[in-house]
PDB file of N, CA and C in Angstrom:
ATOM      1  N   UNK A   1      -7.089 -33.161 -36.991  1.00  0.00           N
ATOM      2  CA  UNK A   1      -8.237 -33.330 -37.860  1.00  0.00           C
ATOM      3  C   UNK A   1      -8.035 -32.540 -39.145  1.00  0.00           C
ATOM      4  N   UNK A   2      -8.356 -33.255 -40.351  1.00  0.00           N
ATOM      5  CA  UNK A   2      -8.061 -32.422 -41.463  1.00  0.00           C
ATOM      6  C   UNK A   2      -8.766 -31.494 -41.501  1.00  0.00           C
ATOM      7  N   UNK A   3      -8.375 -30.418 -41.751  1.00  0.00           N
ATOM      8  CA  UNK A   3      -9.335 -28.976 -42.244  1.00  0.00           C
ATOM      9  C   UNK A   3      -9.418 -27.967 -41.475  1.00  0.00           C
ATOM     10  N   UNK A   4      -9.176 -28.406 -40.073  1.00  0.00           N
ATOM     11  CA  UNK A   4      -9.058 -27.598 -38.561  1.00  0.00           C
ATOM     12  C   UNK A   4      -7.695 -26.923 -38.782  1.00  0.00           C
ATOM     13  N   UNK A   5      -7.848 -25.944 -38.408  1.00  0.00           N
ATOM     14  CA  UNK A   5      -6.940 -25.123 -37.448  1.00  0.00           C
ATOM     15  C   UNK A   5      -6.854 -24.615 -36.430  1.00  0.00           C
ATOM     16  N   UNK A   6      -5.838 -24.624 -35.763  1.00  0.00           N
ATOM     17  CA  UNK A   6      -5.996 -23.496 -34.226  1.00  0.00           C
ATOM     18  C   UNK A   6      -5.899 -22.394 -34.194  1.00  0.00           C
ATOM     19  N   UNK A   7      -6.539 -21.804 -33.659  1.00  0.00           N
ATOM     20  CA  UNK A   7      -6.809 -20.592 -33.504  1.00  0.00           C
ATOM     21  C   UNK A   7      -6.829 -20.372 -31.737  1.00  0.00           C
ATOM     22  N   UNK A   8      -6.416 -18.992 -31.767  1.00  0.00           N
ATOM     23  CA  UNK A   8      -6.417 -18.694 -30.014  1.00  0.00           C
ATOM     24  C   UNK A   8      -7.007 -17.024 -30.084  1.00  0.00           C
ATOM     25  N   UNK A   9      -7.806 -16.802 -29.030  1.00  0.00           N
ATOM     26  CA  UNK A   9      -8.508 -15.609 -29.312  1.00  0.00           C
ATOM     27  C   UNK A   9      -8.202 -15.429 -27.500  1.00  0.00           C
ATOM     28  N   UNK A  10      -7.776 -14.014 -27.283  1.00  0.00           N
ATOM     29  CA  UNK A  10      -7.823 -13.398 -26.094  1.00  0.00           C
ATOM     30  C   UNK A  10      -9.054 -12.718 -25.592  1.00  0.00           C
ATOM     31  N   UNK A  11      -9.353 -12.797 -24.225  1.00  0.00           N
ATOM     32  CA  UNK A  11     -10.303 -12.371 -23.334  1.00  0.00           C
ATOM     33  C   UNK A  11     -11.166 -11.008 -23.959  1.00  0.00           C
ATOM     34  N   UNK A  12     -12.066 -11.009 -24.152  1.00  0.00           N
ATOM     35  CA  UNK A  12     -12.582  -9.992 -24.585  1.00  0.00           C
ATOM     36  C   UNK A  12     -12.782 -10.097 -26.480  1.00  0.00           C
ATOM     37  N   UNK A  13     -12.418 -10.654 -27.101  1.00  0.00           N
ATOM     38  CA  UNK A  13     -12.173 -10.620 -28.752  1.00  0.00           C
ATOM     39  C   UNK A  13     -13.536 -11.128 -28.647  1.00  0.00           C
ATOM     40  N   UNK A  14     -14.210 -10.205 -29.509  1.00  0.00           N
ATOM     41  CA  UNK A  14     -15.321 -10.807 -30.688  1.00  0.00           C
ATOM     42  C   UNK A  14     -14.829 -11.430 -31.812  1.00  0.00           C
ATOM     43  N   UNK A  15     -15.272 -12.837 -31.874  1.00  0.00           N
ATOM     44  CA  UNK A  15     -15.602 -13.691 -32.712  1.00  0.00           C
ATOM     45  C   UNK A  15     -16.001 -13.339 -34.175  1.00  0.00           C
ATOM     46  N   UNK A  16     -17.058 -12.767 -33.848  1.00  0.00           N
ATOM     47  CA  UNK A  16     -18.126 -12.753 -35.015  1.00  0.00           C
ATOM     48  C   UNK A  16     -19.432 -12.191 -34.266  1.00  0.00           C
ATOM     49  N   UNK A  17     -19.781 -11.069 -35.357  1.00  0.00           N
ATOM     50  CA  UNK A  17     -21.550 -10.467 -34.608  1.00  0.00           C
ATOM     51  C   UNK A  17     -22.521 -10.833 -35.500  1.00  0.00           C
ATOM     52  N   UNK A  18     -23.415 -10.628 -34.498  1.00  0.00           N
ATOM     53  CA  UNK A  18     -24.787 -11.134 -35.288  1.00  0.00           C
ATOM     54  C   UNK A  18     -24.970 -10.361 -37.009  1.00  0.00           C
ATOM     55  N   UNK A  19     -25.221 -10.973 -37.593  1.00  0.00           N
ATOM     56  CA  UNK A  19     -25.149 -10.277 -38.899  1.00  0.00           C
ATOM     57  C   UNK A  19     -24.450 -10.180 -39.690  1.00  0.00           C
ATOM     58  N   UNK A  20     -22.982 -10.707 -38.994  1.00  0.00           N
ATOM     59  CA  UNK A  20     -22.209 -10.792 -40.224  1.00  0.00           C
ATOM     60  C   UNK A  20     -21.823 -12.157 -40.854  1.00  0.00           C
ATOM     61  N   UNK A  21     -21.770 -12.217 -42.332  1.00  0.00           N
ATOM     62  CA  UNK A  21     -21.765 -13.364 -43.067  1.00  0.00           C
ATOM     63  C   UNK A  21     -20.878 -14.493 -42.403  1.00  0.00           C
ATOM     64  N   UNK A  22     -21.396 -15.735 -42.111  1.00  0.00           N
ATOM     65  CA  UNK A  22     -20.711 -17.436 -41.746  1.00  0.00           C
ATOM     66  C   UNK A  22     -19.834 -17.867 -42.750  1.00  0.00           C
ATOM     67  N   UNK A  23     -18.489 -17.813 -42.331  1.00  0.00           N
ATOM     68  CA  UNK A  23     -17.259 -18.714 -43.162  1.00  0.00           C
ATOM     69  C   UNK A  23     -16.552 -19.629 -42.010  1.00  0.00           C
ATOM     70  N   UNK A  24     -16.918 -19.635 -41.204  1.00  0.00           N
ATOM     71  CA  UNK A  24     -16.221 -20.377 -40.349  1.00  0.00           C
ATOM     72  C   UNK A  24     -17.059 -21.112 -39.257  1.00  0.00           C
ATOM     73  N   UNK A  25     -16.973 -22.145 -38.431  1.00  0.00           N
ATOM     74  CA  UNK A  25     -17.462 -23.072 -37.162  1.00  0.00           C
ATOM     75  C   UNK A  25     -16.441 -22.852 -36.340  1.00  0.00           C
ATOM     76  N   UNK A  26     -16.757 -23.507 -35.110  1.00  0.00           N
ATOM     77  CA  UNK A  26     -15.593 -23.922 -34.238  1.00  0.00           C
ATOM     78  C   UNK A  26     -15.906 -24.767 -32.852  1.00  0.00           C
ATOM     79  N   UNK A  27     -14.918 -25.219 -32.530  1.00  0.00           N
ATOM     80  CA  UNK A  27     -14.793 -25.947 -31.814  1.00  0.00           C
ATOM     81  C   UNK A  27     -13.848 -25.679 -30.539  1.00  0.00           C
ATOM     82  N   UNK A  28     -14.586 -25.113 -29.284  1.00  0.00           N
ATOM     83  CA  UNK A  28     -14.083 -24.737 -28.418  1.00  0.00           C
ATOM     84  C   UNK A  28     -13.281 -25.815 -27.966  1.00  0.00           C
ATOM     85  N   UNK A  29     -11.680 -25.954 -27.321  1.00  0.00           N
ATOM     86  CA  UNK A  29     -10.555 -26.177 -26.632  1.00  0.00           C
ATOM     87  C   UNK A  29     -10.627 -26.081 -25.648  1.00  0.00           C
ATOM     88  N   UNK A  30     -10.564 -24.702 -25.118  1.00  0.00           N
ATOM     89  CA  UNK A  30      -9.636 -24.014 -23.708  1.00  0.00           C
ATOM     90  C   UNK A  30     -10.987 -22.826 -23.738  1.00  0.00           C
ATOM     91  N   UNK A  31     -11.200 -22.380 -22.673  1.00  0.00           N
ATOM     92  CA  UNK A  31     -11.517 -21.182 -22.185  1.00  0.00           C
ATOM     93  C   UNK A  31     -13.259 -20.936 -22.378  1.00  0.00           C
ATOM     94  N   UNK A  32     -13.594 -19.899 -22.476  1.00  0.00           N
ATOM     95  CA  UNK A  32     -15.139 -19.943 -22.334  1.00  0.00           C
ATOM     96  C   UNK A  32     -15.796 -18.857 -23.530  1.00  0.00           C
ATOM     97  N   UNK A  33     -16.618 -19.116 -24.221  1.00  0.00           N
ATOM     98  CA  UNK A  33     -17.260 -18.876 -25.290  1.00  0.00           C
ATOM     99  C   UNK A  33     -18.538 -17.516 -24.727  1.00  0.00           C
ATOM    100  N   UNK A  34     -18.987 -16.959 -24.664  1.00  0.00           N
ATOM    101  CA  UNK A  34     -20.198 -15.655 -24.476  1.00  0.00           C
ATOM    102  C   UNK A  34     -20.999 -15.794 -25.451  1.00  0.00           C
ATOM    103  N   UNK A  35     -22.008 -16.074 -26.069  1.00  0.00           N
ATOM    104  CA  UNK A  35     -23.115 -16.148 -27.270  1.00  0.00           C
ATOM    105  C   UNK A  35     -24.149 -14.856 -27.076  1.00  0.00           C
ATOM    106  N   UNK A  36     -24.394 -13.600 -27.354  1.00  0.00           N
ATOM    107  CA  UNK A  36     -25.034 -12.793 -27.163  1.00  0.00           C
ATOM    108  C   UNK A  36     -26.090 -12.224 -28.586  1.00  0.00           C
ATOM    109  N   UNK A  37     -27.145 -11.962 -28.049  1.00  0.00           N
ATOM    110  CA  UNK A  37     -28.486 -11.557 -28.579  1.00  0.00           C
ATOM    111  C   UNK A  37     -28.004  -9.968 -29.455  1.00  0.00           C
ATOM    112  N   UNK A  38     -27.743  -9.743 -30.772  1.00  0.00           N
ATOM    113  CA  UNK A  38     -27.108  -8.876 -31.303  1.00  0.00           C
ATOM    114  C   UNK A  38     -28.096  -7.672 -31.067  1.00  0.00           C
ATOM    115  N   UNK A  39     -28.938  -7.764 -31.063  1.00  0.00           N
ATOM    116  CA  UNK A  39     -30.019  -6.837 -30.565  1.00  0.00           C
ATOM    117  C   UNK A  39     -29.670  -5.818 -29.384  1.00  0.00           C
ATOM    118  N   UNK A  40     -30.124  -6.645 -28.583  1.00  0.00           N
ATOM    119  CA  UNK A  40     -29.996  -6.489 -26.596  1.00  0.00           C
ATOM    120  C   UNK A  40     -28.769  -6.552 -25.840  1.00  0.00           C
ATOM    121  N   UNK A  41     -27.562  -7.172 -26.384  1.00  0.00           N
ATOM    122  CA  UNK A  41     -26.604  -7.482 -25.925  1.00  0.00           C
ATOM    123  C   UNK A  41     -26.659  -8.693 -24.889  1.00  0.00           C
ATOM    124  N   UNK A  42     -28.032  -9.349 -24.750  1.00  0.00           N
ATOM    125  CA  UNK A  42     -28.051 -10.106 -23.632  1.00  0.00           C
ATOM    126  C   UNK A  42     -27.183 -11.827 -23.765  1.00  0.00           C
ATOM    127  N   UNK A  43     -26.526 -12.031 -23.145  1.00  0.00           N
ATOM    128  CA  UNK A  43     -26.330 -13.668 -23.141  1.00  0.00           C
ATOM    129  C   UNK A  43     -26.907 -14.818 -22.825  1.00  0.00           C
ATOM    130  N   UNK A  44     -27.139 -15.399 -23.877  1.00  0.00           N
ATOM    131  CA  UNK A  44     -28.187 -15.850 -23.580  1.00  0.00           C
ATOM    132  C   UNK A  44     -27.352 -17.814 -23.201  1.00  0.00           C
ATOM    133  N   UNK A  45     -26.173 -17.911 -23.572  1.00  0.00           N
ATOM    134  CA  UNK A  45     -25.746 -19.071 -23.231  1.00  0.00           C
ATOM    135  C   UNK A  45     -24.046 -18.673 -23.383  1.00  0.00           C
ATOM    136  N   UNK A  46     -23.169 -19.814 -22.354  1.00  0.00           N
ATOM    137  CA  UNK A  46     -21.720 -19.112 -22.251  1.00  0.00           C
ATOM    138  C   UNK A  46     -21.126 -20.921 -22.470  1.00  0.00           C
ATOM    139  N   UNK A  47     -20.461 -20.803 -23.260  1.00  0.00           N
ATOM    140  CA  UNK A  47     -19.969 -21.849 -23.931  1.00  0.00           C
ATOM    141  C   UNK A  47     -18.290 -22.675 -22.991  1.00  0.00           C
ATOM    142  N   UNK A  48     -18.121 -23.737 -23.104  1.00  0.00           N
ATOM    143  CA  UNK A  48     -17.233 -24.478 -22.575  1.00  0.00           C
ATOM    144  C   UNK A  48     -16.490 -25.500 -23.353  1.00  0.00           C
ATOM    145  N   UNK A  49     -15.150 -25.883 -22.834  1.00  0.00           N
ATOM    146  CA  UNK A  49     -14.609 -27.178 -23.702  1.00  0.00           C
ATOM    147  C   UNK A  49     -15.248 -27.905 -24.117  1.00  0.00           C
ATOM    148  N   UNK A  50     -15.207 -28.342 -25.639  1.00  0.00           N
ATOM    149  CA  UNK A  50     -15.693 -29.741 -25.938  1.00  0.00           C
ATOM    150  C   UNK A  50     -16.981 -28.936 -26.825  1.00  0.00           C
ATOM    151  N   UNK A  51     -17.713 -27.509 -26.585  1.00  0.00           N
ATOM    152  CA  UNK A  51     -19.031 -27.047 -27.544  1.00  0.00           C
ATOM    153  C   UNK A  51     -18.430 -26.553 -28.756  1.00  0.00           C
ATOM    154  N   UNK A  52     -19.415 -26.696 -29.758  1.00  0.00           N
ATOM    155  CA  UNK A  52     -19.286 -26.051 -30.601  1.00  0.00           C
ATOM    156  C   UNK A  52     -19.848 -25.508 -31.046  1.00  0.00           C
ATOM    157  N   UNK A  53     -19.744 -23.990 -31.456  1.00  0.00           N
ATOM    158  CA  UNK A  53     -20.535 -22.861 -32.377  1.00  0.00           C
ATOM    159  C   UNK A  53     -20.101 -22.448 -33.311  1.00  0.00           C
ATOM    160  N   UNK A  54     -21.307 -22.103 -34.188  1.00  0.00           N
ATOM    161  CA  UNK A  54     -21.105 -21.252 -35.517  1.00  0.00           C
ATOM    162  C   UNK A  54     -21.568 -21.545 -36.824  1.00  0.00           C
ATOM    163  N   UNK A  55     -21.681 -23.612 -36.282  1.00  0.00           N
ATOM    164  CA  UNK A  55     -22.202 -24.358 -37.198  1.00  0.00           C
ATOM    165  C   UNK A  55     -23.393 -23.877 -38.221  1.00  0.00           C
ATOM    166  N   UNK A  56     -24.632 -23.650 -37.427  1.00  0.00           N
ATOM    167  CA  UNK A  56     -26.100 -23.398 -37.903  1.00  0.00           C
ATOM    168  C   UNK A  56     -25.426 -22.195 -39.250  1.00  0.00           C
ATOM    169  N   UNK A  57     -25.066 -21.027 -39.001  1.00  0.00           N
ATOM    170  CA  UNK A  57     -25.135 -20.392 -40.211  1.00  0.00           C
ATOM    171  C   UNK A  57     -24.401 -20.671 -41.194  1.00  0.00           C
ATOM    172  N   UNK A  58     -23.328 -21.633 -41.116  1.00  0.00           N
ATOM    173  CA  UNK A  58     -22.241 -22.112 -41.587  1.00  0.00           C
ATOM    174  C   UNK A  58     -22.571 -22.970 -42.741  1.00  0.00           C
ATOM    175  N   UNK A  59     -23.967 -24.335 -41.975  1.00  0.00           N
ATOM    176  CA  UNK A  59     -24.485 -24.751 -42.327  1.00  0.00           C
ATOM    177  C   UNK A  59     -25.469 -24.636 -43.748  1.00  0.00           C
ATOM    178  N   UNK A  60     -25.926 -22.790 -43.049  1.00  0.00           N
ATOM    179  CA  UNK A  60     -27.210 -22.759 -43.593  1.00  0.00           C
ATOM    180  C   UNK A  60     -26.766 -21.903 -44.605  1.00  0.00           C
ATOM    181  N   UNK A  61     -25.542 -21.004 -45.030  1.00  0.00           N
ATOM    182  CA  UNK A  61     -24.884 -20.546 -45.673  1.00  0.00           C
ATOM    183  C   UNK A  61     -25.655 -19.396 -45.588  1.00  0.00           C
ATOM    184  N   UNK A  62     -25.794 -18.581 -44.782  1.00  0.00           N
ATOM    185  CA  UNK A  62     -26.401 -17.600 -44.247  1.00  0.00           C
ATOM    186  C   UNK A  62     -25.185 -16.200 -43.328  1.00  0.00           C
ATOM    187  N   UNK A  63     -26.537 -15.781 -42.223  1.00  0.00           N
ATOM    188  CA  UNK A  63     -25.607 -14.599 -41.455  1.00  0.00           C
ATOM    189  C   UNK A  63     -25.547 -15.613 -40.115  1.00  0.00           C
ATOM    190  N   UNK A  64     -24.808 -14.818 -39.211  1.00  0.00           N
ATOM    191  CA  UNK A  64     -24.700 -15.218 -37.978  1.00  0.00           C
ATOM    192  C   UNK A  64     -25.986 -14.263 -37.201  1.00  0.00           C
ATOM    193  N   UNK A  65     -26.040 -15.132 -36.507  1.00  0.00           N
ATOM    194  CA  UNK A  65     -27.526 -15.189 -35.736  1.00  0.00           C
ATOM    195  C   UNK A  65     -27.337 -14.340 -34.416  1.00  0.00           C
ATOM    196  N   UNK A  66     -25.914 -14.630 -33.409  1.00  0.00           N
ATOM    197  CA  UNK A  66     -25.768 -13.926 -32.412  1.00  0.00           C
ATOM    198  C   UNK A  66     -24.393 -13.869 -32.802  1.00  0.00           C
ATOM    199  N   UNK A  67     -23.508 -12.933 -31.580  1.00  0.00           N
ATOM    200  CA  UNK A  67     -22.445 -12.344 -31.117  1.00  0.00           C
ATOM    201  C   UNK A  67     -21.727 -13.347 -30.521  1.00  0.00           C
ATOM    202  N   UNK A  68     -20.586 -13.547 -31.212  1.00  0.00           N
ATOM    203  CA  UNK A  68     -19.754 -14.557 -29.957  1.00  0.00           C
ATOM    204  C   UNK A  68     -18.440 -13.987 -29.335  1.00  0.00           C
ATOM    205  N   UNK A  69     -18.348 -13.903 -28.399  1.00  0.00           N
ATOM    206  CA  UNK A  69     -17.335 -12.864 -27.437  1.00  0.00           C
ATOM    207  C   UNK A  69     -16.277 -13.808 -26.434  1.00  0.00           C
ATOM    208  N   UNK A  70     -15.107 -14.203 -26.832  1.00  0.00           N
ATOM    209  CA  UNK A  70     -14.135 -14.989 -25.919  1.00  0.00           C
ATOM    210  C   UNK A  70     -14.554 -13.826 -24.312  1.00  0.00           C
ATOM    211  N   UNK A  71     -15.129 -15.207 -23.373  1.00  0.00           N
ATOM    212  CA  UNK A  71     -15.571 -14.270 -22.108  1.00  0.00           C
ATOM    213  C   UNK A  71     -14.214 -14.705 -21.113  1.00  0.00           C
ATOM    214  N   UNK A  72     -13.027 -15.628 -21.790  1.00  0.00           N
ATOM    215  CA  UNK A  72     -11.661 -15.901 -21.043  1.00  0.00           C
ATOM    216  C   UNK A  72     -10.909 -15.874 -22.334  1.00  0.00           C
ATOM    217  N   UNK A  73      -9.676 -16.173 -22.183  1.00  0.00           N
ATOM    218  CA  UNK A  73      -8.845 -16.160 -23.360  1.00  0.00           C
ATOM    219  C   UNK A  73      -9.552 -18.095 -23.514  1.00  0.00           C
ATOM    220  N   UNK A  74      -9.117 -18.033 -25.392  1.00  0.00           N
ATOM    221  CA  UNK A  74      -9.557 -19.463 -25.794  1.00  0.00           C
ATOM    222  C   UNK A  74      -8.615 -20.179 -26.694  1.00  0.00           C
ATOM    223  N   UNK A  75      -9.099 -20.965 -26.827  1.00  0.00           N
ATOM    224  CA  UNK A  75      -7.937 -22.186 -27.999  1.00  0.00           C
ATOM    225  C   UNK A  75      -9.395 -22.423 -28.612  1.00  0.00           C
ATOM    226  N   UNK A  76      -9.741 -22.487 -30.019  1.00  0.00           N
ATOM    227  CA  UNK A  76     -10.766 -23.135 -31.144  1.00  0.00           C
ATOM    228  C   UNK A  76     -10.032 -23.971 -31.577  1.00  0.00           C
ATOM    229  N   UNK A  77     -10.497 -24.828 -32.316  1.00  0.00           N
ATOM    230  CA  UNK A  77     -10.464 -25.612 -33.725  1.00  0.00           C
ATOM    231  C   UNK A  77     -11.403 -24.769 -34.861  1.00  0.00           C
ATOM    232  N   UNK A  78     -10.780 -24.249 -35.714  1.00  0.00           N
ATOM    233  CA  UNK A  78     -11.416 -23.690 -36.643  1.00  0.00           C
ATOM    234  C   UNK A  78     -11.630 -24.365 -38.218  1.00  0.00           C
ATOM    235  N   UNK A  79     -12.846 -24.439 -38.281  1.00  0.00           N
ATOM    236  CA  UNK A  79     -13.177 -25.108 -39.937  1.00  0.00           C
ATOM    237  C   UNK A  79     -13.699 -24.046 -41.084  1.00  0.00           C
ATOM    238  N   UNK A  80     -13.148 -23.753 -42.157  1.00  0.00           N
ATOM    239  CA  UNK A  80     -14.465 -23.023 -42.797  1.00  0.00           C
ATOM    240  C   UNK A  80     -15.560 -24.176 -43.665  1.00  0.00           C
ATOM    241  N   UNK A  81     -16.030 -23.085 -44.553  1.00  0.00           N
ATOM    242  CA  UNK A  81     -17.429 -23.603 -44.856  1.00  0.00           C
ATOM    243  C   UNK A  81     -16.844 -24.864 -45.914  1.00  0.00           C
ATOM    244  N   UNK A  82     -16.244 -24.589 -46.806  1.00  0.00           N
ATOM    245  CA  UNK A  82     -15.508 -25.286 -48.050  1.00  0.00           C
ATOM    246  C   UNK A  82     -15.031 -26.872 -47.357  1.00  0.00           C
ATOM    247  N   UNK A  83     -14.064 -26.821 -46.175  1.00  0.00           N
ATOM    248  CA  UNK A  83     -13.655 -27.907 -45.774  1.00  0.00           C
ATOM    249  C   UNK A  83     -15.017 -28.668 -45.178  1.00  0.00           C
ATOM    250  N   UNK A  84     -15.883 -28.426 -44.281  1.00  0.00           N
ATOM    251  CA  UNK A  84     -17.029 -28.638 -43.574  1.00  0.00           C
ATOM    252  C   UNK A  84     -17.646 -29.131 -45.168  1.00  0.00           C
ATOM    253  N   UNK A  85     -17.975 -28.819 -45.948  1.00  0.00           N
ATOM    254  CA  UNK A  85     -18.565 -29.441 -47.127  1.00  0.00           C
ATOM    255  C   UNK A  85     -18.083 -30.554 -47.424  1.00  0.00           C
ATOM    256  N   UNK A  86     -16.116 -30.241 -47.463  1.00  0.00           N
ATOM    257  CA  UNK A  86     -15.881 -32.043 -48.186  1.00  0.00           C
ATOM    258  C   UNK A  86     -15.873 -32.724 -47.278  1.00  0.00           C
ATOM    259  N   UNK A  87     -15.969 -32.556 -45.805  1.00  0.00           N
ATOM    260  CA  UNK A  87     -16.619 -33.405 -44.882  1.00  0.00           C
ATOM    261  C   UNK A  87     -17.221 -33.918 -45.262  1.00  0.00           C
ATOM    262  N   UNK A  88     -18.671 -33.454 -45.138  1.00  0.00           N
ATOM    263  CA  UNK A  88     -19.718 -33.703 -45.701  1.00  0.00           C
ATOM    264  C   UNK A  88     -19.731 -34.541 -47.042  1.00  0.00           C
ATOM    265  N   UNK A  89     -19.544 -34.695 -47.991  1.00  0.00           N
ATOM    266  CA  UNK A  89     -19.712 -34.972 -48.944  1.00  0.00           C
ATOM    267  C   UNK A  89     -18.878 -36.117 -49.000  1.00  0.00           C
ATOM    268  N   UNK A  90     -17.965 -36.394 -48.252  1.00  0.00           N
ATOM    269  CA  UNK A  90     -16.915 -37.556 -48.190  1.00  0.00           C
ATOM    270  C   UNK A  90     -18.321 -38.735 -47.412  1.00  0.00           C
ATOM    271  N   UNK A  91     -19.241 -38.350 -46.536  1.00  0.00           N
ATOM    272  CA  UNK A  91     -20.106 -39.357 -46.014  1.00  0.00           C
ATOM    273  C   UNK A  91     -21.028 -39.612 -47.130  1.00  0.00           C
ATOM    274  N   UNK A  92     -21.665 -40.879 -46.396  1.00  0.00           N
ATOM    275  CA  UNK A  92     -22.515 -41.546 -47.517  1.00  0.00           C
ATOM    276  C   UNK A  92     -24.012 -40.284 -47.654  1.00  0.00           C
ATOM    277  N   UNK A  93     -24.687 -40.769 -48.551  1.00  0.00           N
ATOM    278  CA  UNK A  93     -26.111 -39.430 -48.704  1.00  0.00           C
ATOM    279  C   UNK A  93     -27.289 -39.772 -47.379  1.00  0.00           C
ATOM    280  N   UNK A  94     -26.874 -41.269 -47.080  1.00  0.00           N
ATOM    281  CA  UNK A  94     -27.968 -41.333 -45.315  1.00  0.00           C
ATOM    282  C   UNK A  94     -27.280 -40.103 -44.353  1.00  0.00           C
ATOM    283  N   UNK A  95     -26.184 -40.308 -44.271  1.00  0.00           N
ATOM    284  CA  UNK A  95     -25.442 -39.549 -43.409  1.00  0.00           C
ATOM    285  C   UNK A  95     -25.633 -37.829 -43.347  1.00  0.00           C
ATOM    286  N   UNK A  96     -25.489 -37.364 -44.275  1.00  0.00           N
ATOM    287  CA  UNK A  96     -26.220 -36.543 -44.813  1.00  0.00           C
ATOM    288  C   UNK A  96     -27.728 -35.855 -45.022  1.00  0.00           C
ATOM    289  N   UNK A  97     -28.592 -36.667 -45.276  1.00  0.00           N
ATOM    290  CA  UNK A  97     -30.006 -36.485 -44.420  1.00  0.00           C
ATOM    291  C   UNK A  97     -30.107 -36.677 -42.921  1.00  0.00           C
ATOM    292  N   UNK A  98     -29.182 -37.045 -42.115  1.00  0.00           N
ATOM    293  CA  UNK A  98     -29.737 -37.261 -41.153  1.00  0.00           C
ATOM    294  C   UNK A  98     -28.845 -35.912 -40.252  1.00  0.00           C
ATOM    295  N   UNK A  99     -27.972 -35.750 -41.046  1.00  0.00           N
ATOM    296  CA  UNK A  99     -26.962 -34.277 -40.342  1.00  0.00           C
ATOM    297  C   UNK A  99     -27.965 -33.333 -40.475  1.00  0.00           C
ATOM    298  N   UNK A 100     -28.514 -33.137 -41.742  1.00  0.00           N
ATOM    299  CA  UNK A 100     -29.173 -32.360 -42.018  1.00  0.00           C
ATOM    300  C   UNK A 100     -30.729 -32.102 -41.402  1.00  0.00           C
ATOM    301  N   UNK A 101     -31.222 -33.314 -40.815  1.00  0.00           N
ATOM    302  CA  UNK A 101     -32.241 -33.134 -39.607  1.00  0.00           C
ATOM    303  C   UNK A 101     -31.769 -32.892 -38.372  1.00  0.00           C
ATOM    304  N   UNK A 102     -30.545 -32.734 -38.276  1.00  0.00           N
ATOM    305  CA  UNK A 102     -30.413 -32.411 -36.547  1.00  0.00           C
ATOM    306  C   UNK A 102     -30.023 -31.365 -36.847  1.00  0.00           C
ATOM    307  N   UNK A 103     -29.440 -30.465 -37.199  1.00  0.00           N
ATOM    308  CA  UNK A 103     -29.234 -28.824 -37.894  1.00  0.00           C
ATOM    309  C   UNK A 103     -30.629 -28.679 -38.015  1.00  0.00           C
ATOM    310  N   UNK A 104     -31.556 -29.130 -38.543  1.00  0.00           N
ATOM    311  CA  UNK A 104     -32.854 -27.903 -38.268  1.00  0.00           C
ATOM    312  C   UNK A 104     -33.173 -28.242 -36.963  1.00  0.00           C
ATOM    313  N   UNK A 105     -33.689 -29.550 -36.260  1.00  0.00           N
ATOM    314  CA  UNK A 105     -33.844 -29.744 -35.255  1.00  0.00           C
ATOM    315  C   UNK A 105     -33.294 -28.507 -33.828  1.00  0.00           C
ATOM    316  N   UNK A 106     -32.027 -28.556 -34.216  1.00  0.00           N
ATOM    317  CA  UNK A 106     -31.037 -27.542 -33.482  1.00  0.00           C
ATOM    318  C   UNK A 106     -31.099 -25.825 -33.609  1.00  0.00           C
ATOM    319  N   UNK A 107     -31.616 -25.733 -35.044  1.00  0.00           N
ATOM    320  CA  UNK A 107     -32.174 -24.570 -35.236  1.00  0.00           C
ATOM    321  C   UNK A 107     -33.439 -23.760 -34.383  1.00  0.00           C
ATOM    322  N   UNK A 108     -34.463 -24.780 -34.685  1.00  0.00           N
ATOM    323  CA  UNK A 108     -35.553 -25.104 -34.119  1.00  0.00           C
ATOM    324  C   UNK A 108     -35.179 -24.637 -32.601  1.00  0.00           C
ATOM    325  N   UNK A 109     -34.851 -25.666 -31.930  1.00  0.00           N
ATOM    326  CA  UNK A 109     -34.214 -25.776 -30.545  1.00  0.00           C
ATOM    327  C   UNK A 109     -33.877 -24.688 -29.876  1.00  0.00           C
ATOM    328  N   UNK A 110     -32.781 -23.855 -30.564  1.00  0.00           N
ATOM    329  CA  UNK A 110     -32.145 -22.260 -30.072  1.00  0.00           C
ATOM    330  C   UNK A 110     -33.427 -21.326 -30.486  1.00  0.00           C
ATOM    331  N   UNK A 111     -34.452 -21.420 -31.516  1.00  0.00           N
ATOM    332  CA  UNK A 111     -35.597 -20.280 -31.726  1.00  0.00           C
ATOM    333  C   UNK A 111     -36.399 -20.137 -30.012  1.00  0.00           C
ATOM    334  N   UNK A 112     -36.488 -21.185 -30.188  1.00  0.00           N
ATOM    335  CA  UNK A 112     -37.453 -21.559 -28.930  1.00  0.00           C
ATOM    336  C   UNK A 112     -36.562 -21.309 -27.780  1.00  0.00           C
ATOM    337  N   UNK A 113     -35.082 -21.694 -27.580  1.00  0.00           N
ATOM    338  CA  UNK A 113     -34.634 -20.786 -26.449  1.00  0.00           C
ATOM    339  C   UNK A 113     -34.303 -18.946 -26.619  1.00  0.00           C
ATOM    340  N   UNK A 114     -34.351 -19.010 -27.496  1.00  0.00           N
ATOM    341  CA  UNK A 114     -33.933 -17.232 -27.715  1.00  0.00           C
ATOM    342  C   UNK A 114     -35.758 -16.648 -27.178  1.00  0.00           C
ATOM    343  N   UNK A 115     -36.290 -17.304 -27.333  1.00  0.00           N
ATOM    344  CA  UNK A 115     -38.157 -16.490 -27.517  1.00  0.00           C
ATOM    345  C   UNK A 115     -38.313 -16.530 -26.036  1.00  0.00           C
ATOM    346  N   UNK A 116     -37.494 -17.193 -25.167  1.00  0.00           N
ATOM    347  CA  UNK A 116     -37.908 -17.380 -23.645  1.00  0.00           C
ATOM    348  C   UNK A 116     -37.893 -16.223 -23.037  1.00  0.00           C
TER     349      UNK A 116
END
């Protein structure tokens, strides 16, 4: 896929913590993802082949929201923000409003699971 790279992160590597600035998404491969509450340390969801995180702040050109912690060693597909744009921008402008309602939708979605 154009724009991806691989990336491999060993057991235990933080990702990215809550708070610090979004340049990158990804797209889990191999191994298992940890998503934790930067606050509490709590996990609140543990990620698998085929998910992807990182999008929402990536998206929103913002911070990262939680902690992501390789909880096995992993294989990503890694995008930053720049390529994820000419994605974007290569689709038509429907395509585009409608990405852009399922990103808040999804936003939305994780508020309401983090408040549980």
């Amino acid at each position: 896929m154009s724009g991806f790279k691989e990336v491999s992160f060993s057991s235990g590597t933080t990702l990215f913590k809550a708070g610090d600035s979004a340049t990158n998404l990804y797209i889990l491969q191999s191994g298992t993802i940890d998503l934790s509450d930067g606050t509490s340390g709590h996990v609140f969801a543990q990620l698998g082949p085929g998910d992807t995180f990182g999008e929402q702040a990536v998206l929103a050109g913002g911070v990262r929201s939680a902690t992501a912690t390789a909880a096995t060693d992993c294989l990503c597909l890694e995008l930053n923000s720049s390529g994820l744009n000419a994605i974007l921008s290569a689709e038509s402008p429907m395509s585009n409003l409608v990405f852009k309602a399922l990103h808040l939708q999804l936003f939305m979605q994780n508020a309401v699971n983090r408040a549980r």
